[in-house]
Protein backbone atom coordinates (compact mmCIF):
# COMPACT_ATOMS: atom_id res chain seq x y z
CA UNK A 1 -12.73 -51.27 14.22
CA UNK A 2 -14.27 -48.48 12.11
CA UNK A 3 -12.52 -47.11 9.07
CA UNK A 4 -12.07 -43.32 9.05
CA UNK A 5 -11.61 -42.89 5.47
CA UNK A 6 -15.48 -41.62 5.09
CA UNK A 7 -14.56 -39.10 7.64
CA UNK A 8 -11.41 -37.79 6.27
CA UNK A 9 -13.29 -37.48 2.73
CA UNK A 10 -15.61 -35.61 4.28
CA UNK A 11 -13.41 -33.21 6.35
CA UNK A 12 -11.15 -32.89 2.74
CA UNK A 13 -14.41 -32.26 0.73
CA UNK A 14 -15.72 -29.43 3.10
CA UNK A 15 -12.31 -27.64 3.51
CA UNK A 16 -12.11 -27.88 -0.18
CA UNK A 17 -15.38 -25.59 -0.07
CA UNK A 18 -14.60 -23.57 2.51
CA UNK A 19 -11.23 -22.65 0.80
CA UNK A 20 -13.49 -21.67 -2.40
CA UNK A 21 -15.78 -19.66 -0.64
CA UNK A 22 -13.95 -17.67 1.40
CA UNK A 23 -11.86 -17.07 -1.77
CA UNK A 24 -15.17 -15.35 -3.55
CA UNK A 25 -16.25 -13.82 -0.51
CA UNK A 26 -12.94 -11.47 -0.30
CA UNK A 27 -12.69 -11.28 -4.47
CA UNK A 28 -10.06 -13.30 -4.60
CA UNK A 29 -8.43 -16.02 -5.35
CA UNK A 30 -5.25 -18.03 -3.07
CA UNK A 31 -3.15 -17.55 -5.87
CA UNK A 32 -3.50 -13.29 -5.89
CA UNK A 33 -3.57 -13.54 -2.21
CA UNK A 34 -0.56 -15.35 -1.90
CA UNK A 35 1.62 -12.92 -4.34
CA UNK A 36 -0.17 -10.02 -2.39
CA UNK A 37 1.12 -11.28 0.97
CA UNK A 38 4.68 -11.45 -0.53
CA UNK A 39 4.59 -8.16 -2.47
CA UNK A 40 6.90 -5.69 -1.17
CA UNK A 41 4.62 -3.13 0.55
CA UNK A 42 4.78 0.59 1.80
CA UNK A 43 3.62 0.54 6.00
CA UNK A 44 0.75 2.87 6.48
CA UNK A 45 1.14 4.94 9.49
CA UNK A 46 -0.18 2.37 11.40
CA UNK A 47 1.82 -0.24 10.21
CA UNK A 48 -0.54 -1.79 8.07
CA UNK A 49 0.94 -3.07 5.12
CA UNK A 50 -0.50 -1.83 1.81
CA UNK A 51 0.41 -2.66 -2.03
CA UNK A 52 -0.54 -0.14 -4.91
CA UNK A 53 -2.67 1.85 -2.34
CA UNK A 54 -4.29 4.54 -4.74
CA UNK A 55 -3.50 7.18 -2.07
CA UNK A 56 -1.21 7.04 1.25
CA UNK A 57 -0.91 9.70 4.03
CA UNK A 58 2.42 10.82 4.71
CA UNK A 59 3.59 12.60 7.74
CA UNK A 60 1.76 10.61 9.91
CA UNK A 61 -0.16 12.33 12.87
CA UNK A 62 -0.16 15.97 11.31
CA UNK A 63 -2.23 14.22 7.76
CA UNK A 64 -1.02 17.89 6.09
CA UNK A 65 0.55 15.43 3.10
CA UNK A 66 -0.61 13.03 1.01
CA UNK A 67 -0.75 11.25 -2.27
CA UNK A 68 -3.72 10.46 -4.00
CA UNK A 69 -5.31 9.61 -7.45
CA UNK A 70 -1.96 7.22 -7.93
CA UNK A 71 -1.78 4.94 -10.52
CA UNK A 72 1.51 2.87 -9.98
CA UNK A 73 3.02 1.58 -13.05
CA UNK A 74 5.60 -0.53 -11.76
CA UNK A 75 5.59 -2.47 -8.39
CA UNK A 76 8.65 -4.52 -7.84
CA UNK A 77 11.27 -6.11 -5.80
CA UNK A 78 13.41 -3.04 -5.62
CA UNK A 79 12.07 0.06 -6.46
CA UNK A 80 7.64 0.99 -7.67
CA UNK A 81 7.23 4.09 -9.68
CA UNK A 82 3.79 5.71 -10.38
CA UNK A 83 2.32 8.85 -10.88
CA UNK A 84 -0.84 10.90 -9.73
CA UNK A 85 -1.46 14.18 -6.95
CA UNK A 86 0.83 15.38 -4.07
CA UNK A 87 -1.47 17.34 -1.63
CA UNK A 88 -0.80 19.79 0.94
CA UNK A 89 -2.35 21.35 3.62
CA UNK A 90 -1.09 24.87 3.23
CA UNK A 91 -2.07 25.57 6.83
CA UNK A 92 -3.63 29.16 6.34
CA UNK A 93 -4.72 30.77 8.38
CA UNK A 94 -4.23 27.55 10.34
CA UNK A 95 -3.92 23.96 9.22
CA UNK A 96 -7.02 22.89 11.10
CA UNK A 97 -9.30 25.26 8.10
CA UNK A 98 -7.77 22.20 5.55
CA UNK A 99 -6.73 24.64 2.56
CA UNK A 100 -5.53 22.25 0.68
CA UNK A 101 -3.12 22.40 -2.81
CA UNK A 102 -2.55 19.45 -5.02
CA UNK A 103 0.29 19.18 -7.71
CA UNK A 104 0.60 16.36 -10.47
CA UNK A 105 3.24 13.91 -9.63
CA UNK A 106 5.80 11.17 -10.32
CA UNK A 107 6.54 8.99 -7.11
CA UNK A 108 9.29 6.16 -6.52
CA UNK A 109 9.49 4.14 -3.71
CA UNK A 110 12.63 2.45 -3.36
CA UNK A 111 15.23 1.30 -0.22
CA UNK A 112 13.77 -2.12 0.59
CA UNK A 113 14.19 -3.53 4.02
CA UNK A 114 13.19 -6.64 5.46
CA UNK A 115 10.22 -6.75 8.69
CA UNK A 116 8.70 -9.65 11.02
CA UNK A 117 5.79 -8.81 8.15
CA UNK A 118 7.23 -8.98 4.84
CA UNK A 119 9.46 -6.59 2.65
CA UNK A 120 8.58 -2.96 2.70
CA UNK A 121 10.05 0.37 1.10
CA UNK A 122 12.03 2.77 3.02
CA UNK A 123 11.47 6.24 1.19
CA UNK A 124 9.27 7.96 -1.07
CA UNK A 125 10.82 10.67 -3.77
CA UNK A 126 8.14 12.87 -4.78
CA UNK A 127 8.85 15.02 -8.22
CA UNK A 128 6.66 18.02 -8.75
CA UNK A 129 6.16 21.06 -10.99
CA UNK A 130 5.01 23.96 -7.78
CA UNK A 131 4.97 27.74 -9.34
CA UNK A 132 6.57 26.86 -12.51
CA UNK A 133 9.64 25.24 -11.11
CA UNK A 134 10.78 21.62 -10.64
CA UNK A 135 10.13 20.18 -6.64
CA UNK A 136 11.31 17.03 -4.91
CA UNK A 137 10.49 15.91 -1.87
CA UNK A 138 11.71 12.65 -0.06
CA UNK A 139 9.55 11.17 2.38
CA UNK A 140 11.26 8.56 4.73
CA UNK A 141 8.04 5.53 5.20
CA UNK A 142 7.07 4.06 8.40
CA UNK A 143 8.15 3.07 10.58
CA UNK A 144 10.75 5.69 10.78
């Protein structure tokens, strides 16, 4: 009877290599992708999970809100706070011409709740300085 231990070194050798490259072919390694997957996440409108995105749609279907330009500064189990633009669609004449304001901004995400997918946020506070005057907004997240 034939031993299979060539075999199985083999098959452990090229898993080891397919691990490794498909590690540099998506920039990074099991270790960040692992403590990606298990980051607590905001769902995109189409319930896509997504950690730090550097801007999110809110208001999903009308895409008259938005943050952009963000820069999160803390991303954690309860609560991520960052900062960057709140944009509008001021709808004038009509919202399909795209007139669009932005506003620096402070965000929080907080109100974690568990999915089938992973942890996510529940709401989005946006602070704001419009016309001189403080503004805050609270944006419930997907899925509603």
């Amino acid at each position: 009877m034939k031993s299979n231990k060539g075999v199985r070194t083999t098959l452990a050798a090229l898993t080891g290599t397919l691990l490794g490259v498909g590690s540099l072919s998506l920039g990074v390694d099991s270790a960040t992708a692992s403590s990606v997957s298990h980051a607590v996440a905001m769902l995109g409108c189409l319930s896509q999970r997504m950690v730090r995105p550097s801007s999110y749609t809110l208001g999903c279907g009308s895409g008259t809100y938005g943050i952009t330009n963000v820069r999160w500064t803390v991303w954690g189990q309860t609560a991520a706070r960052g900062n960057g633009k709140y944009e509008l669609n001021t709808c004038t004449p009509t919202c399909s011409a795209d007139k669009n304001v932005a506003y620096r901004a402070t965000f929080v995400a907080n109100g974690v709740r568990s999915t089938s997918g992973g942890m996510v946020y529940e709401s989005l506070t946006i602070d704001y300085l419009k016309d001189g005057h403080d503004s805050s907004v609270t944006w419930a997240l997907p899925p509603f």
